[in-house]
Protein backbone atom coordinates (compact mmCIF):
# COMPACT_ATOMS: atom_id res chain seq x y z
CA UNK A 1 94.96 279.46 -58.62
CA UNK A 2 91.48 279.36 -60.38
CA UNK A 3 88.99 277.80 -58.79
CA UNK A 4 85.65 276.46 -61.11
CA UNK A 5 82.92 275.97 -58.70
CA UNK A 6 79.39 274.41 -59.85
CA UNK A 7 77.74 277.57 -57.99
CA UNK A 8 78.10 280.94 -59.48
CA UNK A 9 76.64 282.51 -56.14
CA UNK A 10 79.19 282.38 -53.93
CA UNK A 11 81.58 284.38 -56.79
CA UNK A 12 79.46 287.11 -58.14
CA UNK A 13 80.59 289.75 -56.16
CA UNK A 14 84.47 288.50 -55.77
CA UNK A 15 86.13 290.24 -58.58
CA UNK A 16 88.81 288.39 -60.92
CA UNK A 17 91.08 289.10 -63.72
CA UNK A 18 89.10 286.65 -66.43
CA UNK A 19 87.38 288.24 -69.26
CA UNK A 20 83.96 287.52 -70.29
CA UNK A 21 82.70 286.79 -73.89
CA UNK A 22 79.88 285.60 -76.24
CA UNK A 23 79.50 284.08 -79.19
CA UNK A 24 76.33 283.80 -81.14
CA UNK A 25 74.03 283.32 -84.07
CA UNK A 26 74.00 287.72 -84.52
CA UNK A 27 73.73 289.03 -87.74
CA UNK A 28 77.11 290.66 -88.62
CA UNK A 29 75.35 293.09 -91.14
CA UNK A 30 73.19 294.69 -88.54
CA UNK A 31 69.94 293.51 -89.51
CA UNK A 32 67.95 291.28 -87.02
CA UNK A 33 68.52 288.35 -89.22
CA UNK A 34 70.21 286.81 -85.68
CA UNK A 35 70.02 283.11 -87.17
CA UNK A 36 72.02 280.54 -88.76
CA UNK A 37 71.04 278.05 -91.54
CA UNK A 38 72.01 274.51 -91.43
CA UNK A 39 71.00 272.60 -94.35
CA UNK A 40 70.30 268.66 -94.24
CA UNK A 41 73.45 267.22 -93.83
CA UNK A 42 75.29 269.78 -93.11
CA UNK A 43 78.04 270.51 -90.21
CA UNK A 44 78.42 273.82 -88.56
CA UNK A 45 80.95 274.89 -86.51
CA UNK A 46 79.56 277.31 -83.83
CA UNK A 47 82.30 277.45 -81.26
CA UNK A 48 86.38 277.50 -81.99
CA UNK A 49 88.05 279.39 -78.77
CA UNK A 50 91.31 279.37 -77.85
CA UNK A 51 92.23 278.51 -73.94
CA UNK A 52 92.12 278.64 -71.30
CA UNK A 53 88.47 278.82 -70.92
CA UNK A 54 85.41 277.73 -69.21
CA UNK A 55 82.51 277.44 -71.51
CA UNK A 56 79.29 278.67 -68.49
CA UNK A 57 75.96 278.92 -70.83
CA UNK A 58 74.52 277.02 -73.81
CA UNK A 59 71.60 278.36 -75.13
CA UNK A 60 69.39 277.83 -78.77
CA UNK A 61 65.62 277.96 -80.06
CA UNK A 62 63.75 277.24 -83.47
CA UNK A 63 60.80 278.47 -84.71
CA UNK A 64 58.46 276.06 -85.69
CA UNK A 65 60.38 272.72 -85.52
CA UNK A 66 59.77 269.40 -86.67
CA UNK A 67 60.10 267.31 -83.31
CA UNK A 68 62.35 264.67 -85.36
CA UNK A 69 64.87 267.56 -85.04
CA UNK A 70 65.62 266.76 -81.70
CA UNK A 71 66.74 263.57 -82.07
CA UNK A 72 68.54 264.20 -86.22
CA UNK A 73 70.41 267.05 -84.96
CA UNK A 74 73.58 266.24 -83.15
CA UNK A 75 76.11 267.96 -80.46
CA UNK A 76 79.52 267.24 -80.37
CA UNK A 77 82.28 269.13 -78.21
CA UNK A 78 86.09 268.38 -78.26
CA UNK A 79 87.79 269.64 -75.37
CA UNK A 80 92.26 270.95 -76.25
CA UNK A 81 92.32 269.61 -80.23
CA UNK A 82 91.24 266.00 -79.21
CA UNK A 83 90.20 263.58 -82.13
CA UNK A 84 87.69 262.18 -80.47
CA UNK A 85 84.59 264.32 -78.72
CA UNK A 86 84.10 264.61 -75.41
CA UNK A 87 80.18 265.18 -76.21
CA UNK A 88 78.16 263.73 -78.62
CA UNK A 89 74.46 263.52 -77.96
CA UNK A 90 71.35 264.19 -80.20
CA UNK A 91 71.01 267.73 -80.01
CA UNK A 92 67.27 267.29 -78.21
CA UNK A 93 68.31 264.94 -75.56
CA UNK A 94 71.25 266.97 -74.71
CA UNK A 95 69.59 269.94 -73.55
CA UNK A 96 66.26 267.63 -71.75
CA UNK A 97 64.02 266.71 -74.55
CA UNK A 98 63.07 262.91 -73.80
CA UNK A 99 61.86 260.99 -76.98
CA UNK A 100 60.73 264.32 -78.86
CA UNK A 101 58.41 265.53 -76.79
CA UNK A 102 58.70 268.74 -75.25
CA UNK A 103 58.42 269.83 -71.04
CA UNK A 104 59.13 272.79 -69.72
CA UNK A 105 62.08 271.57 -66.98
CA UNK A 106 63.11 274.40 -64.42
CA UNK A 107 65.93 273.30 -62.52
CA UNK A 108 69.62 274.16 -61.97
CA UNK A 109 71.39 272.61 -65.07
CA UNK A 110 68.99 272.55 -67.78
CA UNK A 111 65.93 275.00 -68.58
CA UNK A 112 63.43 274.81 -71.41
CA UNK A 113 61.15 277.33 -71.15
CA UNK A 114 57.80 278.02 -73.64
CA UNK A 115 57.80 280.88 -76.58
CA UNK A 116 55.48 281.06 -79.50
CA UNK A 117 54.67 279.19 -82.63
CA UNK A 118 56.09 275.86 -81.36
CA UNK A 119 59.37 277.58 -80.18
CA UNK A 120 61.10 276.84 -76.91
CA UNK A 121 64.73 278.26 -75.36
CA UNK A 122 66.22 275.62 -74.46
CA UNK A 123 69.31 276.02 -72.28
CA UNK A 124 71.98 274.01 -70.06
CA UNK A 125 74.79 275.37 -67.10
CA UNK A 126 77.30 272.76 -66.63
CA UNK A 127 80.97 274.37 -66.48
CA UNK A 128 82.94 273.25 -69.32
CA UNK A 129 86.04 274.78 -68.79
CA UNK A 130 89.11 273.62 -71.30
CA UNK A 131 93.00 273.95 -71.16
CA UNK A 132 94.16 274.91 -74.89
CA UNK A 133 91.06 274.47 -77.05
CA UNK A 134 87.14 274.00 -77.34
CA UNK A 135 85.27 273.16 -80.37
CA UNK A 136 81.47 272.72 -80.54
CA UNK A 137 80.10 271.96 -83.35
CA UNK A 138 76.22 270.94 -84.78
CA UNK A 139 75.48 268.45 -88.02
CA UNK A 140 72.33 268.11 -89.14
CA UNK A 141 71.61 264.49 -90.22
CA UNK A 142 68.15 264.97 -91.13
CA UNK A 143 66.63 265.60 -94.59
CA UNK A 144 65.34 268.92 -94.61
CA UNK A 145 67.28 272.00 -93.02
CA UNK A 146 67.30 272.17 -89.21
CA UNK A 147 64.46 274.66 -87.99
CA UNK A 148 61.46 273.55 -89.37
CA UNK A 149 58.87 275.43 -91.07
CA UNK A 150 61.34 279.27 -90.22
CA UNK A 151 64.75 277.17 -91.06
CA UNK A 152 66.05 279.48 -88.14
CA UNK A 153 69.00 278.35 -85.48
CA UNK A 154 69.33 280.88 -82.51
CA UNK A 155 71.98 280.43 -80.30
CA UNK A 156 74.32 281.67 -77.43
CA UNK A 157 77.36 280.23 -76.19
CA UNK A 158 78.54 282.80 -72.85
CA UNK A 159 82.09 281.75 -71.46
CA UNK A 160 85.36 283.37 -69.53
CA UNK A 161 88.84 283.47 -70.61
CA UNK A 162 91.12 282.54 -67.83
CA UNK A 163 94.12 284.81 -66.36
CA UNK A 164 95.73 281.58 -65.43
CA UNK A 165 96.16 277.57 -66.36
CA UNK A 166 93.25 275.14 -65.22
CA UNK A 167 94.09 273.60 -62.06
CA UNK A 168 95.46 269.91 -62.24
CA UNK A 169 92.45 268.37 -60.23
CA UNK A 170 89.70 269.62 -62.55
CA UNK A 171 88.15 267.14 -64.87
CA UNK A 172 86.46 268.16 -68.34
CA UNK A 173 82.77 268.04 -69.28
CA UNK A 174 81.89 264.87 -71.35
CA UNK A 175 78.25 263.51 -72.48
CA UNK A 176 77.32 260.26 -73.68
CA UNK A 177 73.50 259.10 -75.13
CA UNK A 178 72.88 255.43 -75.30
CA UNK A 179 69.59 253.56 -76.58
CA UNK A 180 68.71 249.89 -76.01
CA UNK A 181 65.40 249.53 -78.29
CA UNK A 182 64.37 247.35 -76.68
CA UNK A 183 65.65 245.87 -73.31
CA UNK A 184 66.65 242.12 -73.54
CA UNK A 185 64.58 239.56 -71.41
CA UNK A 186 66.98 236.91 -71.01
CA UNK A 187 65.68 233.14 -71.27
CA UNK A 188 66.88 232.72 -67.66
CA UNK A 189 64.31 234.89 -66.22
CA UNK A 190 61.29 234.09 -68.86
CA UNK A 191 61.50 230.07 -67.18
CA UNK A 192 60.74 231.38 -64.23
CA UNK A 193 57.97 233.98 -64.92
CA UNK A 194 56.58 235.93 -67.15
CA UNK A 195 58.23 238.90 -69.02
CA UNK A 196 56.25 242.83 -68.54
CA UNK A 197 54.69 242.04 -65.24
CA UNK A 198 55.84 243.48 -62.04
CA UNK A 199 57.76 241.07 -60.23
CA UNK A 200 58.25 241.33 -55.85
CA UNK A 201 59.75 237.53 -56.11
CA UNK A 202 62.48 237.85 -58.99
CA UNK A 203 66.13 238.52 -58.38
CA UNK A 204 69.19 239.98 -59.62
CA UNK A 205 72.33 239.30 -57.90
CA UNK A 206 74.40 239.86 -60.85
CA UNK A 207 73.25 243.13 -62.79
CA UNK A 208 74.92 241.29 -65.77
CA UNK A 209 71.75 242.45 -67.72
CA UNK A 210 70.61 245.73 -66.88
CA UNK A 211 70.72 248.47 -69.44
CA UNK A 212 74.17 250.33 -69.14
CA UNK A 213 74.21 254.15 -69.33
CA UNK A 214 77.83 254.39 -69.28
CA UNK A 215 80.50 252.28 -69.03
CA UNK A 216 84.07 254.70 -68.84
CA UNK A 217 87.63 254.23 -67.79
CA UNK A 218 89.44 257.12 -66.40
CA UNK A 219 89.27 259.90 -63.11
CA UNK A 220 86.10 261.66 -62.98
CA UNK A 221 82.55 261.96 -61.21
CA UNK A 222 79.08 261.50 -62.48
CA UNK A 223 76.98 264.87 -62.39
CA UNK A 224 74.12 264.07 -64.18
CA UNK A 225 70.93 261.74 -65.50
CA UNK A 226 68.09 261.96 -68.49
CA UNK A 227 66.73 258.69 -68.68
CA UNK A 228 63.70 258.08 -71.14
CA UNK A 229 61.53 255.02 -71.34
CA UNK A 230 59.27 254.88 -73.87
CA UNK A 231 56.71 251.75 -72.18
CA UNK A 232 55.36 249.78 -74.30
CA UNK A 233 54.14 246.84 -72.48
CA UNK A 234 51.91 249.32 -70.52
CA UNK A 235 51.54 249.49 -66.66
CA UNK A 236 54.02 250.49 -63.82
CA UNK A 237 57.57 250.01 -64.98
CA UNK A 238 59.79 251.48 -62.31
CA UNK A 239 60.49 249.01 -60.42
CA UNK A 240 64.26 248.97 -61.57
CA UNK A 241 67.31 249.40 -58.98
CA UNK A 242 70.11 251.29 -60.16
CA UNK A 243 73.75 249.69 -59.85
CA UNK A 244 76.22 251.67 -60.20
CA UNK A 245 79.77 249.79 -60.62
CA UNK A 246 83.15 251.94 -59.46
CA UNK A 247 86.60 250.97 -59.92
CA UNK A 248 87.35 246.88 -59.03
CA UNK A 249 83.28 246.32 -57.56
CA UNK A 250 81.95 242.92 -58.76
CA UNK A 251 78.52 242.04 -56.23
CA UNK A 252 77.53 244.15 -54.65
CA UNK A 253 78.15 247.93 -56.33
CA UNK A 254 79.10 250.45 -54.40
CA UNK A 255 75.76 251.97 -55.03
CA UNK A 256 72.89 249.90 -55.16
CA UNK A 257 68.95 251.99 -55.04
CA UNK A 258 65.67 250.39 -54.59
CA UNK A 259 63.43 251.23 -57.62
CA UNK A 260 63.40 254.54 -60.11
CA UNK A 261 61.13 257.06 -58.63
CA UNK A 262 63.96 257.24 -55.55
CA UNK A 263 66.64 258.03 -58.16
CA UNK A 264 64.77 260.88 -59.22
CA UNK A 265 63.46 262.23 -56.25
CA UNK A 266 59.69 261.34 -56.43
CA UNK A 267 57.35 259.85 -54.41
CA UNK A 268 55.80 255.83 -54.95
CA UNK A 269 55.36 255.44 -59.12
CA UNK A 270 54.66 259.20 -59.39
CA UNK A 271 51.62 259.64 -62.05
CA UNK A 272 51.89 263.24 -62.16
CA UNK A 273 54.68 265.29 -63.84
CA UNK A 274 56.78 267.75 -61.87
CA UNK A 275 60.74 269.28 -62.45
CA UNK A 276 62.74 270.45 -60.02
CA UNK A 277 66.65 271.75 -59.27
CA UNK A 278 67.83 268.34 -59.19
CA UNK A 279 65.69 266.04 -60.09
CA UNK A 280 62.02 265.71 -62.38
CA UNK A 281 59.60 263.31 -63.73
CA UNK A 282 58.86 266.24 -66.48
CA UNK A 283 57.56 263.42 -68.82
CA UNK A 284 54.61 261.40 -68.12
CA UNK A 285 52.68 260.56 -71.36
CA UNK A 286 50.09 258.46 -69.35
CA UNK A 287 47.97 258.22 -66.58
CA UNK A 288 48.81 254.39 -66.65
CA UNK A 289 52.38 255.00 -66.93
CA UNK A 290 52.33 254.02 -71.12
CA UNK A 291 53.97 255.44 -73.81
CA UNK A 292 56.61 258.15 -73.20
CA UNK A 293 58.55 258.87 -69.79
CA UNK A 294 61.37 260.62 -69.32
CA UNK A 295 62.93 262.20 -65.80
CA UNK A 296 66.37 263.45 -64.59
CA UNK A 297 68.52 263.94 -61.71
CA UNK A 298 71.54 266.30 -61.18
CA UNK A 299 74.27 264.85 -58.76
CA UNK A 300 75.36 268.75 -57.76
CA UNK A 301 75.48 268.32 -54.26
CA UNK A 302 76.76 264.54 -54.41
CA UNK A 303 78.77 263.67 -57.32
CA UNK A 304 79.34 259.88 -57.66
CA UNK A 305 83.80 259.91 -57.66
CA UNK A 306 85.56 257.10 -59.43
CA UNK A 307 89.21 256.57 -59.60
CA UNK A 308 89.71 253.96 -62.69
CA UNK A 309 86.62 252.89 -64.19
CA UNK A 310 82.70 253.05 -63.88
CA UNK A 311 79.63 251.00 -65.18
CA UNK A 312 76.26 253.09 -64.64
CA UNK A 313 73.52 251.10 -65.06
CA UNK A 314 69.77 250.22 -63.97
CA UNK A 315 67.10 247.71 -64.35
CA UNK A 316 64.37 247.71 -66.98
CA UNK A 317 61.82 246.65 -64.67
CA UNK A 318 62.85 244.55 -61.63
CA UNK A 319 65.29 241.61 -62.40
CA UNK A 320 65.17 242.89 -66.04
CA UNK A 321 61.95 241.50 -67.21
CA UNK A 322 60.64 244.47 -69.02
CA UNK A 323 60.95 244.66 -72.68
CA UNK A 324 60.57 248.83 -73.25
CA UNK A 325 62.87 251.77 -75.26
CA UNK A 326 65.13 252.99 -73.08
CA UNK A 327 67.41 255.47 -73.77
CA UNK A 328 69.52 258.29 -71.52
CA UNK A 329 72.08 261.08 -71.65
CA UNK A 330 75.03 260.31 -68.99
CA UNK A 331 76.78 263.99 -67.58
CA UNK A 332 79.54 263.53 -66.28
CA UNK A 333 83.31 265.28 -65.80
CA UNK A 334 87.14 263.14 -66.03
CA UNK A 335 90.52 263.82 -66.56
CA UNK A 336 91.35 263.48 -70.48
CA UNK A 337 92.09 261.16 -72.17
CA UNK A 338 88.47 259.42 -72.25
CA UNK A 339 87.34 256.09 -72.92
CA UNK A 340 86.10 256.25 -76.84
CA UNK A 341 82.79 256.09 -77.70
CA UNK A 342 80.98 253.69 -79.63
CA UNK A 343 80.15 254.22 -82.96
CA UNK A 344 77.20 256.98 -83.45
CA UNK A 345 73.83 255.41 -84.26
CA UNK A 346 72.36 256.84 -87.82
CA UNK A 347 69.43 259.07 -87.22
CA UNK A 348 66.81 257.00 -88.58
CA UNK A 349 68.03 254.26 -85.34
CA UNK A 350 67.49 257.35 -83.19
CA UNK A 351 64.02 258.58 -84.07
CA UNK A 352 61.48 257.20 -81.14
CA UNK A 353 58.17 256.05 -82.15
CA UNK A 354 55.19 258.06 -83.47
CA UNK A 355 51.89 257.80 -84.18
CA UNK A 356 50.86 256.48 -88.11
CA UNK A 357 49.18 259.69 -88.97
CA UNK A 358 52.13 261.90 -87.88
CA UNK A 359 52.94 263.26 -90.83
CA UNK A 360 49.82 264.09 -91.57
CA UNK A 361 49.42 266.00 -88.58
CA UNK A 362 52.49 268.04 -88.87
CA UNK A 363 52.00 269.07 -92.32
CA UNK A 364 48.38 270.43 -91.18
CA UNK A 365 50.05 272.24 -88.50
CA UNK A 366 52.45 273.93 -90.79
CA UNK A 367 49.80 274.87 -93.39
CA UNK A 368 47.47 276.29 -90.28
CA UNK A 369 50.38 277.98 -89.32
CA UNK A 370 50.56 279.27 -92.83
CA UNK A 371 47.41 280.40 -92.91
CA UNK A 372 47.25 282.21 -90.29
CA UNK A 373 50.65 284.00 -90.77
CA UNK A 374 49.09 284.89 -93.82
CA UNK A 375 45.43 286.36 -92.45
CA UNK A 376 47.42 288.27 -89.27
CA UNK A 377 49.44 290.35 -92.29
CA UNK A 378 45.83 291.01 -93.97
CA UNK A 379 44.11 291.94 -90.54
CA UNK A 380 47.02 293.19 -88.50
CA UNK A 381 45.60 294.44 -84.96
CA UNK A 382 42.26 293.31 -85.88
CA UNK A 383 43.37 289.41 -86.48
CA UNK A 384 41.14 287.92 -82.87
CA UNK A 385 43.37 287.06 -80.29
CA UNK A 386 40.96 284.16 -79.50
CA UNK A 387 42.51 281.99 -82.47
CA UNK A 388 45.93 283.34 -81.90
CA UNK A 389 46.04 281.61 -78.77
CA UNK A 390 43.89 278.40 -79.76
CA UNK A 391 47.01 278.12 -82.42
CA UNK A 392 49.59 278.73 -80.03
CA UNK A 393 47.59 276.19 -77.82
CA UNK A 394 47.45 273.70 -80.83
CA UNK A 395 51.50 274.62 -81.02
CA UNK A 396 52.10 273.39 -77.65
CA UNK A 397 50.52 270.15 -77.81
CA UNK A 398 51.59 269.36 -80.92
CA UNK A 399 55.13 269.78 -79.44
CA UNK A 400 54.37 267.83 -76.35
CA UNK A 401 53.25 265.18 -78.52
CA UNK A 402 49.71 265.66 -77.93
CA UNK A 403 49.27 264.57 -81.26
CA UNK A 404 45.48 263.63 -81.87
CA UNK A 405 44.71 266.70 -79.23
CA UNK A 406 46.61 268.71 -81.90
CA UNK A 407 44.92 267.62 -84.49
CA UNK A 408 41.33 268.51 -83.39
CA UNK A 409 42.12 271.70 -82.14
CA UNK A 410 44.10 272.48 -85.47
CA UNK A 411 41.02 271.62 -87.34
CA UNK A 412 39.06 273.75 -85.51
CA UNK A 413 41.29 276.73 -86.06
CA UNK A 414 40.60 275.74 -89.85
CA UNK A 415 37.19 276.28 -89.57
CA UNK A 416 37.77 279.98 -88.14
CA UNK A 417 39.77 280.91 -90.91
């Protein structure tokens, strides 16, 4: 009998009869044209294998992206011909990108880590192993192809064919992204105080209106959290519990926490970014805790079981008075078949918010890049490596969304040219 373990460690040196296989974005003539293009609203399958399998690495980069990529770009996986996917995420969010702006994340399920000219290998290890069939597929719901300035879409997908049948008791991968924009302040709680203010007195003995970040029927486990908040009332928002609902609980859950930063492993209303294996604040826009936030947490060690049902959710704020964007990718594995999602939200519902002048700023960073690409042909070894890296400097903020940072330092670039 097979036996699909979350660690590959312990089975690297215990030899099998499964075979090993790749497929990929490789140029079948030869050349090193190793990329795809995938045109604005276009669909493209990149994965149709036949089971059994386990799917163990998903990997991709872009060259020179437009950040709204990450969010108009979608992932969907159906697991043994199902009609309705098992995944379905923006394609940014699913591998750790909270809101559009870029971290680097090093831990044990996802890893984005930093190349040039505004690219970034992004990559994710869950297991995803299937019975008959997998299908993974990208569509591009944005208006301009998906790659940005290089319209280029690298990509691996590593997995095992199976000597033998998946075992009954092992549950398929599944993904879910949900946005409330914004959280609901319900009358109830604005009679008794006021609404984006940190609250010790307020309760919540209900959690009737906390944001949900999945609500499924079936036999699974959680495995995994991104949660982003984009803050807009300003100040120190964390103060929300999660409550997570299994099976028959009505008050109280079966889990019940005391405030975000313990979810994801940090110390009191952490102000400085950090990732780890299983858990990260890698997004913290602000010293004062505005704008942009996102963090994860892997359950690897402790996956949350439920038998019939579960409701994941967590406060915006303590006793939901905090009126912010939140949004979140639930990871999480269940025996088929799965509770349907909602219907997808169009892509212009999914883009977070931006700066006024962002367009001008990414057009200037396209036309440096331009410029440049064009004087390092002319110079070759003599173009100075000085504004080579203030560009790939400029690059990197940009795609942290650094924006006004970005700007400057583009500008400057401009004046070396």
């Amino acid at each position: 009998m097979i036996r699909i373990q979350f660690y590959a460690f312990p089975n690297i040196c215990k030899l099998n009869n499964n075979s090993s296989h790749r497929i990929s974005s490789w140029d079948k003539t030869g050349r090193n044209l190793d990329f795809l293009h995938i045109k604005s609203k276009e669909s493209v399958i990149l994965a149709d294998i036949e089971g059994p399998g386990i799917i163990k690495h998903l990997y991709f980069t872009t060259i020179l992206p437009n950040p709204l990529e990450f969010r108009n770009a979608v992932i969907r996986m159906y697991w043994d011909y199902e009609k309705s996917p098992s995944v379905e995420v923006p394609m940014g969010d699913f591998f750790g990108v909270s809101n559009c702006r870029l971290r680097l994340i090093n831990s044990l399920m996802i890893t984005i880590n930093r190349g040039i000219w505004g690219s970034y290998g992004f990559n994710i290890y869950f297991p995803m192993p299937f019975s008959k069939h997998a299908k993974i597929e990208i569509e591009n719901q944005g208006p301009s192809p998906l790659g940005g300035y290089m319209t280029g879409f690298w990509y691996h997908i590593d997995y095992d064919k199976l000597d033998d049948n998946l075992p009954k008791d092992i549950g398929y991968f599944h993904a879910h992204w949900n946005r409330e924009n914004l959280t609901t302040v319900s009358e109830k709680i604005l009679k008794r105080k006021k609404k984006n203010v940190s609250s010790w007195a307020g309760k919540n003995l209900t959690g009737d209106d906390n944001y949900v970040i999945l609500d499924a029927k079936g036999d699974g486990q959680l495995v995994g959290l991104l949660l982003n908040i984009d803050n807009l009332a300003g100040g120190w928002y964390g103060e929300g519990d999660d409550m997570i609902f299994i099976d028959d609980d009505k008050w109280p859950p079966s889990f019940h926490g005391t405030g975000s930063e313990e979810i994801f492993g940090g110390g009191a209303s952490p102000k400085h970014e950090y990732s780890g294996p299983y858990t990260g604040f890698h997004l913290i826009e602000n010293f004062n805790y505005s704008g942009n936030n996102g963090m994860y947490r892997w359950y690897i060690h402790d996956p949350i079981r439920f038998k019939q049902k579960i409701k994941w959710t967590i406060e915006h704020g303590h006793a939901n008075n905090f009126e912010n964007d939140y949004s979140s990718v639930a990871y999480w594995y269940q025996k088929e078949p799965h509770k349907k999602f909602m219907p997808f939200p169009e892509a212009k519902e999914r883009i977070p918010r931006l700066p006024h002048n962002y367009q001008e700023i990414w057009e200037k960073y396209i036309d440096t890049f331009a410029k440049i690409f064009s004087k390092q042909r002319q110079l070759r070894d003599k173009f100075p490596d000085k504004t080579d890296k203030l560009f790939q400097d400029a690059a990197h903020e940009f795609m942290q969304g650094k924006y006004q940072i970005a700007k400057a330092n583009l500008e400057t670039i401009r004046s070396l040219l």
